[in-house]
N, C-alpha and C. Protein backbone atom coordinates (compact mmCIF):
# COMPACT_ATOMS: atom_id res chain seq x y z
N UNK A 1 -6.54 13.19 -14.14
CA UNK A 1 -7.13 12.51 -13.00
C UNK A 1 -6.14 11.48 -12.47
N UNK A 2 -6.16 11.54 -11.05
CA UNK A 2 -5.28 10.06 -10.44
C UNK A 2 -5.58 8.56 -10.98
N UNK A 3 -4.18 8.14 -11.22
CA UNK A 3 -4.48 6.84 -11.68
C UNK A 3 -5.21 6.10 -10.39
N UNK A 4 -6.75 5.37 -10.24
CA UNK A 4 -7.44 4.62 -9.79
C UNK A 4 -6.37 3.56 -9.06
N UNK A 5 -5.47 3.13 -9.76
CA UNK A 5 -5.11 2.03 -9.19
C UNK A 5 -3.93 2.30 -8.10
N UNK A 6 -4.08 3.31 -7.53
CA UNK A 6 -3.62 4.33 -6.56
C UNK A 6 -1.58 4.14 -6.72
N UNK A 7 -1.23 4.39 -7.76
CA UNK A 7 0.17 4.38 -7.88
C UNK A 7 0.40 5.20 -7.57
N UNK A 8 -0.15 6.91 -7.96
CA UNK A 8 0.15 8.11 -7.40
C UNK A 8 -0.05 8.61 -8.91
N UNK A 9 0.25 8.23 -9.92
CA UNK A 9 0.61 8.82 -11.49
C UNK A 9 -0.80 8.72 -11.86
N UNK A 10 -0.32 9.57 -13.07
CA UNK A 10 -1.95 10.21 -13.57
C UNK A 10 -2.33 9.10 -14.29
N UNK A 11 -3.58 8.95 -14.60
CA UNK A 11 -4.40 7.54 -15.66
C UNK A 11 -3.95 7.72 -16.66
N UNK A 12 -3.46 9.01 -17.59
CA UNK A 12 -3.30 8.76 -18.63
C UNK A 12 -1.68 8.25 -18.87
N UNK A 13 -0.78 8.33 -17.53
CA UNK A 13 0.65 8.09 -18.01
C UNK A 13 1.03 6.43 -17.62
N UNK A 14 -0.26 6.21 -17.10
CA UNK A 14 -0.23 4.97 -15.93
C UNK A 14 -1.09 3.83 -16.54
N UNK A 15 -2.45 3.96 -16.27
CA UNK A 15 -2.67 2.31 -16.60
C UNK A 15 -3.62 2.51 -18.26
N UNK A 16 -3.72 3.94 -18.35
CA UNK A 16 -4.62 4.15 -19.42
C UNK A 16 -3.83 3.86 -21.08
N UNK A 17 -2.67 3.60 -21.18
CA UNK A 17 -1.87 2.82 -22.29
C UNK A 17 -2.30 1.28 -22.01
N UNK A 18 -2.60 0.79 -21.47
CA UNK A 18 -2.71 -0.53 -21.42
C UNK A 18 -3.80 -0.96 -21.85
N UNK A 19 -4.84 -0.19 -20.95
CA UNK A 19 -6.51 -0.28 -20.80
C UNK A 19 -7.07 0.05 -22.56
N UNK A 20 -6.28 0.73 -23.21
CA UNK A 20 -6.48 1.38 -24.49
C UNK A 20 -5.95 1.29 -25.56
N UNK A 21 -5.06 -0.34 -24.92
CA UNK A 21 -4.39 -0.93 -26.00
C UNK A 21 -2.80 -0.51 -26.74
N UNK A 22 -2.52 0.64 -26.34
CA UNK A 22 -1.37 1.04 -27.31
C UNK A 22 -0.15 0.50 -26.29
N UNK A 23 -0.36 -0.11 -25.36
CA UNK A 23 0.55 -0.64 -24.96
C UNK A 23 0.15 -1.96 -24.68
N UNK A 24 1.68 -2.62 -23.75
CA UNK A 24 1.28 -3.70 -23.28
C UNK A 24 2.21 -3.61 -21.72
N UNK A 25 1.45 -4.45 -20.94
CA UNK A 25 1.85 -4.35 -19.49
C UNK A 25 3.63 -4.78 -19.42
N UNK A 26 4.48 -4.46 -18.92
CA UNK A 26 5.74 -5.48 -19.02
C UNK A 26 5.93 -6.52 -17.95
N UNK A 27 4.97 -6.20 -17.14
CA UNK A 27 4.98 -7.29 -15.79
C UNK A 27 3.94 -7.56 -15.31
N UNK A 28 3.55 -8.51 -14.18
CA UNK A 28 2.04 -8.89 -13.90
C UNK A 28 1.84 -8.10 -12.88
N UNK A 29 2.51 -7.27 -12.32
CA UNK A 29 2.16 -6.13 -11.52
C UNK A 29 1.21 -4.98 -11.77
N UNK A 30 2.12 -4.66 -13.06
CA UNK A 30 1.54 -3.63 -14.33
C UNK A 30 0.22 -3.79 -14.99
N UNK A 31 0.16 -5.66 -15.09
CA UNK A 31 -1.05 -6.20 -15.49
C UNK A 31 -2.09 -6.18 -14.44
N UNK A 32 -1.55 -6.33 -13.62
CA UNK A 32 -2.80 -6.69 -12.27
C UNK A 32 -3.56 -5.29 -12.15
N UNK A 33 -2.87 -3.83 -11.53
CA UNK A 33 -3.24 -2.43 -11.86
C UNK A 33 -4.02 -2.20 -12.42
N UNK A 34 -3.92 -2.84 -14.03
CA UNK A 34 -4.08 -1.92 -14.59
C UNK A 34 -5.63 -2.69 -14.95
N UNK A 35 -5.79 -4.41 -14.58
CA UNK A 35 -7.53 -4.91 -14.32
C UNK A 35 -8.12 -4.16 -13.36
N UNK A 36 -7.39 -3.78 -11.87
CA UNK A 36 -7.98 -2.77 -10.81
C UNK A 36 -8.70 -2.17 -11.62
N UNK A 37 -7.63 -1.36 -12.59
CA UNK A 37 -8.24 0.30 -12.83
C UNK A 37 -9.70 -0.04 -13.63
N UNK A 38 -9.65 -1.15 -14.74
CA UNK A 38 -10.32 -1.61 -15.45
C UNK A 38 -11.98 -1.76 -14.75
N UNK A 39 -11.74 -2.89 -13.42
CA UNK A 39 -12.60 -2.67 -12.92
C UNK A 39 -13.47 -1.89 -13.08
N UNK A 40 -12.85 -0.71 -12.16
CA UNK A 40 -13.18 0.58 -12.00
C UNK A 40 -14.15 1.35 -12.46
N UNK A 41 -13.83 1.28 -14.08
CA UNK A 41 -14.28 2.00 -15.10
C UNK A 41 -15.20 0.50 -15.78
N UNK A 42 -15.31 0.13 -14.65
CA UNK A 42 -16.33 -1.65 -15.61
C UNK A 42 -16.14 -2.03 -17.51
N UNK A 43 -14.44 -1.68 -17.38
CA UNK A 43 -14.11 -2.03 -18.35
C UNK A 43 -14.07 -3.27 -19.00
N UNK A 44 -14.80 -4.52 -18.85
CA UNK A 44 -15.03 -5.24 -19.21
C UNK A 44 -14.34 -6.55 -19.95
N UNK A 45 -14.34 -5.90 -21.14
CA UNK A 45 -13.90 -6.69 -22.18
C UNK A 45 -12.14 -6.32 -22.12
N UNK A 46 -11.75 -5.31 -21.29
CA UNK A 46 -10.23 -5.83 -21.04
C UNK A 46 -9.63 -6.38 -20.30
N UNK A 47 -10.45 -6.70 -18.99
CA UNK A 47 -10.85 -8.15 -17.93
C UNK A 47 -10.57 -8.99 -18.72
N UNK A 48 -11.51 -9.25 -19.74
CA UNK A 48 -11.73 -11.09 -20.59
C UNK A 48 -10.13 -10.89 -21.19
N UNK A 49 -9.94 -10.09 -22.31
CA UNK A 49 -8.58 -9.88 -22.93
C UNK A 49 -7.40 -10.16 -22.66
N UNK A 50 -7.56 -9.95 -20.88
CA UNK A 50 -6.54 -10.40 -20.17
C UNK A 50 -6.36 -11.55 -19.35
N UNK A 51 -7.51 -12.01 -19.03
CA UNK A 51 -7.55 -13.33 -18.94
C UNK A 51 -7.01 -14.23 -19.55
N UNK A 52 -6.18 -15.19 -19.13
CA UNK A 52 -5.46 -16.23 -20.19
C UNK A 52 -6.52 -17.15 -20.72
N UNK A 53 -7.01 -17.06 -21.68
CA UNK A 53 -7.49 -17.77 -23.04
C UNK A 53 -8.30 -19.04 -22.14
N UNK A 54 -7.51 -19.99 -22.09
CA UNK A 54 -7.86 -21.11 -21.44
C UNK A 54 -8.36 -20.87 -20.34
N UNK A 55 -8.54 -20.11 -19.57
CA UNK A 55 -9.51 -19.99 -18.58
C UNK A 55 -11.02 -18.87 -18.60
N UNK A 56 -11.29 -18.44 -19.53
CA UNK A 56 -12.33 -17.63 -19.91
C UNK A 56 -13.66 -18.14 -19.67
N UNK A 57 -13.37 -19.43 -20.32
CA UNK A 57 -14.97 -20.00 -20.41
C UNK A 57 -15.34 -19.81 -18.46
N UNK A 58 -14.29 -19.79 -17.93
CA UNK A 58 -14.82 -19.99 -15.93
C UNK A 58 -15.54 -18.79 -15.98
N UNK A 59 -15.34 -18.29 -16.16
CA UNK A 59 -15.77 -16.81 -15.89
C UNK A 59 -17.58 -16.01 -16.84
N UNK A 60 -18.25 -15.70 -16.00
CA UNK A 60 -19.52 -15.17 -15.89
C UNK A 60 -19.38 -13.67 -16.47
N UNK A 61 -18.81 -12.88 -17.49
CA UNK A 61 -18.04 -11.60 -17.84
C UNK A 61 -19.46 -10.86 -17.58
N UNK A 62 -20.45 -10.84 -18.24
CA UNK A 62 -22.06 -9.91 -18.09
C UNK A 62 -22.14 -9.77 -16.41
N UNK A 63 -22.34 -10.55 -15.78
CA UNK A 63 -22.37 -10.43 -13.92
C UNK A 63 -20.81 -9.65 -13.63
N UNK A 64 -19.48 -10.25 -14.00
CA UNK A 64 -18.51 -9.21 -13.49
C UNK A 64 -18.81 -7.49 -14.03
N UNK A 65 -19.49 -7.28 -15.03
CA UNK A 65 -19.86 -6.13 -15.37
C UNK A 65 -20.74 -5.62 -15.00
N UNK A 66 -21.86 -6.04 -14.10
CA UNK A 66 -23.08 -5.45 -13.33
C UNK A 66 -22.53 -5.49 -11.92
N UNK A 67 -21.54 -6.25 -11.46
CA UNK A 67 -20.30 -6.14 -10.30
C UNK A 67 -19.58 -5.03 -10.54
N UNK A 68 -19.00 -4.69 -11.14
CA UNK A 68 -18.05 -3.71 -11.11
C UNK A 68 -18.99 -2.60 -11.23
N UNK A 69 -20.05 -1.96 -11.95
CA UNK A 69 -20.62 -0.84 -12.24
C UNK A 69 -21.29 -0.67 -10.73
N UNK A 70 -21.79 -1.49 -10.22
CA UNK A 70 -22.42 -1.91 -8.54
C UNK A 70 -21.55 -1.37 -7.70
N UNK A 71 -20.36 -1.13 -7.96
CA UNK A 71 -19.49 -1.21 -6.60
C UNK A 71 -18.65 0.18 -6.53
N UNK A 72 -18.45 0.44 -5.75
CA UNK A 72 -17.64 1.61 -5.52
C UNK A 72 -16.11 1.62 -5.44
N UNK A 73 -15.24 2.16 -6.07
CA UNK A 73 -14.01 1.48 -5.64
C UNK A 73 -13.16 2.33 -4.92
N UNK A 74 -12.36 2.00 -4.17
CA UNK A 74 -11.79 3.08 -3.38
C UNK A 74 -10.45 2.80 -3.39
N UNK A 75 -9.55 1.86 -3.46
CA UNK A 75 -7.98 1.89 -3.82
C UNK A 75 -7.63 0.25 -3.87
N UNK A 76 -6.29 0.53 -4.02
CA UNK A 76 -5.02 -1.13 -4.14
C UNK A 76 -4.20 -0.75 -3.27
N UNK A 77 -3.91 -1.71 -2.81
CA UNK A 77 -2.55 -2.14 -2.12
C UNK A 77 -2.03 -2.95 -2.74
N UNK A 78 -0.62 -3.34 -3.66
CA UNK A 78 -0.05 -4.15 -4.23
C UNK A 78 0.90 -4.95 -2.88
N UNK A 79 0.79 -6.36 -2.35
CA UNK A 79 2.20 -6.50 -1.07
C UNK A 79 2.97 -6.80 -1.65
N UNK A 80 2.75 -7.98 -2.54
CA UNK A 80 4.27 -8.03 -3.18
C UNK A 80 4.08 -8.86 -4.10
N UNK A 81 5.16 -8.44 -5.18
CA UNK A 81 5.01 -9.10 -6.83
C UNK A 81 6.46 -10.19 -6.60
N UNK A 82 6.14 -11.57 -6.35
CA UNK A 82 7.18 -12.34 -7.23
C UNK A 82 7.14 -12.88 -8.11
N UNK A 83 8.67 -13.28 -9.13
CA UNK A 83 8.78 -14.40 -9.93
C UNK A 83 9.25 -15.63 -9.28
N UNK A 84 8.44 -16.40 -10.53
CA UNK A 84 9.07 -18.18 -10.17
C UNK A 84 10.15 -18.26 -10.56
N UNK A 85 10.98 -19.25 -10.13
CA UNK A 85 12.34 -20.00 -11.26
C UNK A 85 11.95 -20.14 -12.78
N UNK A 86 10.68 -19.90 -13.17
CA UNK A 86 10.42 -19.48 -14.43
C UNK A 86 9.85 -18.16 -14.53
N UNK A 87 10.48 -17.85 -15.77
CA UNK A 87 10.43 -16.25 -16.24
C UNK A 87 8.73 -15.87 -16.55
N UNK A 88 8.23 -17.01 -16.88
CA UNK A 88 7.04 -16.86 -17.54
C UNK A 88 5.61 -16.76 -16.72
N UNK A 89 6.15 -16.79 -15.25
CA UNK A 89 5.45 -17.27 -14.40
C UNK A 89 5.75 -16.08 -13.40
N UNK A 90 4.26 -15.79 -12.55
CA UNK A 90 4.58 -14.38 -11.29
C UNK A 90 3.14 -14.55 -10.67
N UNK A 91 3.38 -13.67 -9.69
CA UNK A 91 2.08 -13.90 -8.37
C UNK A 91 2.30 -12.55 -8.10
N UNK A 92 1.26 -11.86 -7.85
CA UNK A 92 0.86 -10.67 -7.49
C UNK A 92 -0.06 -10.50 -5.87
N UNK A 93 0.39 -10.60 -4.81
CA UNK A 93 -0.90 -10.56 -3.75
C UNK A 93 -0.80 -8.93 -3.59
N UNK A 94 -2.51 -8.48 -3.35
CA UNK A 94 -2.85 -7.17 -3.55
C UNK A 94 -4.35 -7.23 -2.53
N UNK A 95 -5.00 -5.97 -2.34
CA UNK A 95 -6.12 -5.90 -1.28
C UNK A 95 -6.44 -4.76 -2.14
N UNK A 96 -7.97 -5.33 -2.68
CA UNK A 96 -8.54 -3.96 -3.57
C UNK A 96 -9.41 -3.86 -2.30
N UNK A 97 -9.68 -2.63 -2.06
CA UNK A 97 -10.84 -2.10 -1.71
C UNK A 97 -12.06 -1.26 -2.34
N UNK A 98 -13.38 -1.69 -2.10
CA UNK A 98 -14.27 -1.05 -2.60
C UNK A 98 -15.78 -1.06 -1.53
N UNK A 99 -16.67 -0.64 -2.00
CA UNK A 99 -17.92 -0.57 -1.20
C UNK A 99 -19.13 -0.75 -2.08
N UNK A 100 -19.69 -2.10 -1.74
CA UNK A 100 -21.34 -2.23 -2.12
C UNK A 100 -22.36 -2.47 -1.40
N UNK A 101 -23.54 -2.34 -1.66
CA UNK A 101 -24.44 -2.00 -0.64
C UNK A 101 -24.21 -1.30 0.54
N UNK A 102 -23.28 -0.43 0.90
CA UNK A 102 -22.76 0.23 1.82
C UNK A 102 -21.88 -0.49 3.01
N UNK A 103 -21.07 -1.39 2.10
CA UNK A 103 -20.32 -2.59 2.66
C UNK A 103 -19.16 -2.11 2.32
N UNK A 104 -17.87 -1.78 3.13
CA UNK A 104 -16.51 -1.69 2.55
C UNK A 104 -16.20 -2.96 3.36
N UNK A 105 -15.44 -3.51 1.40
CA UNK A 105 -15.30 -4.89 1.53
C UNK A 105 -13.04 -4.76 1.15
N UNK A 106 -12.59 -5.07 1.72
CA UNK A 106 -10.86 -5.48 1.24
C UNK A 106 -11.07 -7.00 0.69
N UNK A 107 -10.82 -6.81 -0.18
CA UNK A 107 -10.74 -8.53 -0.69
C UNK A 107 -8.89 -8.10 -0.41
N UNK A 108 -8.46 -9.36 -0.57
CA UNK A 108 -7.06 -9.37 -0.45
C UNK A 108 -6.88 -10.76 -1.64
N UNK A 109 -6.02 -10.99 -2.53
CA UNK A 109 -5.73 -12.36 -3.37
C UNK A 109 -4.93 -12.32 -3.58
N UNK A 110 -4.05 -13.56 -4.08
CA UNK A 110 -2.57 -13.68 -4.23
C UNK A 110 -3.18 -14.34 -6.24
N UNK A 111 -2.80 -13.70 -6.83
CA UNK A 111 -3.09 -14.01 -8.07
C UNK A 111 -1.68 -14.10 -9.29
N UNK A 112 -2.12 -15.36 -10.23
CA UNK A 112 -0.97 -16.46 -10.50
C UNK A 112 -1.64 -15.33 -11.88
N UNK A 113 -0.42 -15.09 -12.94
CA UNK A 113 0.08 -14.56 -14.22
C UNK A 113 1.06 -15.38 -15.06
N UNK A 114 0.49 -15.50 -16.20
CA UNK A 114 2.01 -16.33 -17.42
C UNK A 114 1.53 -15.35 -18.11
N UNK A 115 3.09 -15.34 -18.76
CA UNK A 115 3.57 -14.30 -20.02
C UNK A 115 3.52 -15.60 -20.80
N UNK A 116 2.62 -15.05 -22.22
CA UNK A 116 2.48 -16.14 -23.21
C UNK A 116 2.47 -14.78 -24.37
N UNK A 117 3.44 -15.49 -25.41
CA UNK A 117 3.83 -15.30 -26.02
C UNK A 117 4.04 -13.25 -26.29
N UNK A 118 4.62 -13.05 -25.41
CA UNK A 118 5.00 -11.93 -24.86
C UNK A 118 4.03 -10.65 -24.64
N UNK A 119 3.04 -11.64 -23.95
CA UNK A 119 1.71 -10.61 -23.09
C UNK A 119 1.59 -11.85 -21.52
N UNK A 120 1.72 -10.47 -20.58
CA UNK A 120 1.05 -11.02 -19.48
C UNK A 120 -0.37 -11.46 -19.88
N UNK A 121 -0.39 -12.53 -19.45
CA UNK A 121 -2.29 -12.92 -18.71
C UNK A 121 -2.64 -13.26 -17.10
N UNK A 122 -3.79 -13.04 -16.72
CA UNK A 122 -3.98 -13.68 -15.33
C UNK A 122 -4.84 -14.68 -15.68
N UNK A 123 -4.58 -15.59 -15.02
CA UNK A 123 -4.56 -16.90 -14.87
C UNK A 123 -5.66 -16.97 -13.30
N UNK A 124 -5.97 -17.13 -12.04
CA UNK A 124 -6.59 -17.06 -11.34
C UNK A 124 -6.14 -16.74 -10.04
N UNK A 125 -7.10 -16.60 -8.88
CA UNK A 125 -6.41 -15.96 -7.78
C UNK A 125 -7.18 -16.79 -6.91
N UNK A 126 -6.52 -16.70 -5.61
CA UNK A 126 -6.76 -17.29 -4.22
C UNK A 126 -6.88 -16.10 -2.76
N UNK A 127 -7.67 -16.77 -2.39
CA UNK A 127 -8.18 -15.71 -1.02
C UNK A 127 -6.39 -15.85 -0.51
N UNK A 128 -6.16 -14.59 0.26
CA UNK A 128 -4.86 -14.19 0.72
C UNK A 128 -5.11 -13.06 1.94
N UNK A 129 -4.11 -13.50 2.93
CA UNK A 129 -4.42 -13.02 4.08
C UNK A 129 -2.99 -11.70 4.53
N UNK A 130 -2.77 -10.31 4.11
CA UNK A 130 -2.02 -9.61 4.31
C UNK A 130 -1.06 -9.97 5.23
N UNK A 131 0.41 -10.09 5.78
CA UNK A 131 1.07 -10.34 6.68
C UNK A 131 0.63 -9.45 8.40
N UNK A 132 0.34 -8.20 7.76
CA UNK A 132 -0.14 -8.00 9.07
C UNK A 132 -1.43 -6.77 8.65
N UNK A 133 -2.97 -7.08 9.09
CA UNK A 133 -3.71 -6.54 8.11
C UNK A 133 -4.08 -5.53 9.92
N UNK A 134 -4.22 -4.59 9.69
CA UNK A 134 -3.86 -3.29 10.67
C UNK A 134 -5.96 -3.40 10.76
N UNK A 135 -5.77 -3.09 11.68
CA UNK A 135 -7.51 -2.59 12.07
C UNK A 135 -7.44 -1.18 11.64
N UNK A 136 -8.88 -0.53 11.39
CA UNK A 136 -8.43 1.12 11.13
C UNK A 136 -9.53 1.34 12.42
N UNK A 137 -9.02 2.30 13.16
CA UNK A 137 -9.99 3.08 14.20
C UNK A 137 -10.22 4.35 13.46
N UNK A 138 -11.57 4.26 14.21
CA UNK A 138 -12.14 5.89 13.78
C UNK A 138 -11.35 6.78 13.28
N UNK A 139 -10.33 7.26 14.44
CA UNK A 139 -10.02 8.63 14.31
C UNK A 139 -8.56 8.28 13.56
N UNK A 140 -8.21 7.25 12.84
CA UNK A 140 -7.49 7.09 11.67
C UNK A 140 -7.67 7.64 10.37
N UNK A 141 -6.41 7.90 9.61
CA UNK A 141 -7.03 8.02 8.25
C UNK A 141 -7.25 7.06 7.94
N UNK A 142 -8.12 8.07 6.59
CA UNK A 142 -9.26 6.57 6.15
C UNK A 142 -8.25 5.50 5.13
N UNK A 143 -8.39 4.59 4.52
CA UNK A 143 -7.64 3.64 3.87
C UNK A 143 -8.12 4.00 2.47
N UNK A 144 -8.50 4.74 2.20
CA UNK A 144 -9.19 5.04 0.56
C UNK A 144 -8.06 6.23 0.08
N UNK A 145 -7.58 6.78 1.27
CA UNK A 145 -5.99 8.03 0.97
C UNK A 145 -7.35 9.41 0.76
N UNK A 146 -8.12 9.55 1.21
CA UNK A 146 -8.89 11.05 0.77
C UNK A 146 -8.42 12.10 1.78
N UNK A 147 -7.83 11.44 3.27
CA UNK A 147 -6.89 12.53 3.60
C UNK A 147 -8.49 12.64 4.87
N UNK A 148 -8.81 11.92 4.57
CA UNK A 148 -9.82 12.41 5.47
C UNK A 148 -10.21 11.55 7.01
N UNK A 149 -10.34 11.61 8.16
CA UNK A 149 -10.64 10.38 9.15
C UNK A 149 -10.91 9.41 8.60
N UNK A 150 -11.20 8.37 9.21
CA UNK A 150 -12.01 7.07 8.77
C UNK A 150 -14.13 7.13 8.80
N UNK A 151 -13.89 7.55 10.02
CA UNK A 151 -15.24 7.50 10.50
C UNK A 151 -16.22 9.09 10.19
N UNK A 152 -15.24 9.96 9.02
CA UNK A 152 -15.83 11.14 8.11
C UNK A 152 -15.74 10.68 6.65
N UNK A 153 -15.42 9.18 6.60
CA UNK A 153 -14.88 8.85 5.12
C UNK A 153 -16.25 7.84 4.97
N UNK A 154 -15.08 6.49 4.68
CA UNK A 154 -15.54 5.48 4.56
C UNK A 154 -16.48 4.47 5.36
N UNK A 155 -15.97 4.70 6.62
CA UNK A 155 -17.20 4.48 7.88
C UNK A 155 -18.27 4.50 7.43
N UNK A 156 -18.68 5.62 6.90
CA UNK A 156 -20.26 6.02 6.52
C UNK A 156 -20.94 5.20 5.77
C-alpha cells in the first residue's frame, strides 16, 4: 500500500519502520511523516512517544485519538525542512489535509523538533501560512493526488 504520508514509497519501506519501532527517524522531516502517517492509522501512542517528554502533559492523547479515527485523511505537503545553527534543533512547515464532518480542512504548521539524545521529538507547532497557497477550481485535479477532478473528488 502507498505510504499515507504521500512520499510516493510503499508504508512498509517508508514510515512503517518507524511507526513499528525497528527504526528511528534520522531527521524531523522523517519524524514529522511519519506522525502524519500515524495519525492516519490513529496510531496513538506513537504521537505521545514522539512527543518530547516535557511537553506531554499539554496534550489531551484519548480526544487526539477520537480526532484522528473521526477524520479522513487525504495527503502532506512537506514546504520545507530547516536546521538551526544548532544541530539539535529543525522546523518542519507542512499542510496535512483531511476531511471531517464533510469539511476538507488543510491545516498548514510550521512545527519546532530537538534531537535529544539521538531521537527526534516534536516539540510544538504554529499556524503557518504556505508561500503561495493556490485555490483549487473545480475542473482541477483534486489535491488528495487520486488523479481524479476536484469537484468528482474531494468537493463532495
Amino acid at each position: 500500500m502507498p505510504c499515507p504520508c504521500s512520499s510516493g514509497q510503499e508504508y512498509g519501506q517508508c514510515c512503517a519502520p518507524y511507526i513499528v519501532g525497528d527504526q528511528l527517524p534520522e531527521t524531523a522531516a522523517l519524524l514529522m511523516r511519519s506522525r502524519y502517517t500515524a495519525y492516519t492509522l490513529a496510531n496513538i501512542d506513537y504521537i505521545e512517544q514522539t512527543t518530547q517528554p516535557s511537553m506531554r502533559a499539554k496534550y489531551d492523547f484519548t480526544n487526539l485519538k477520537d480526532w484522528a479515527e473521526s477524520s479522513e485523511w487525504l495527503g502532506l505537503t512537506v514546504h520545507t525542512e530547516s536546521e538551526s545553527s544548532d544541530p539539535k534543533l529543525a522546523r518542519v512547515c507542512f499542510t496535512a489535509r483531511y476531511r471531517q464532518n464533510d469539511v476538507i480542512i488543510n491545516h498548514s504548521e510550521d512545527s519546532e523538533f530537538v534531537l535529544e539524545d539521538g531521537r527526534w521529538y516534536f516539540v510544538h507547532g504554529k499556524d503557518y501560512t504556505p508561500p503561495s497557497q493556490k485555490t483549487v477550481g473545480r475542473n482541477d485535479p483534486c489535491t488528495c493526488g487520486s488523479g481524479k477532478k476536484y469537484k468528482k473528488c474531494c468537493l463532495r
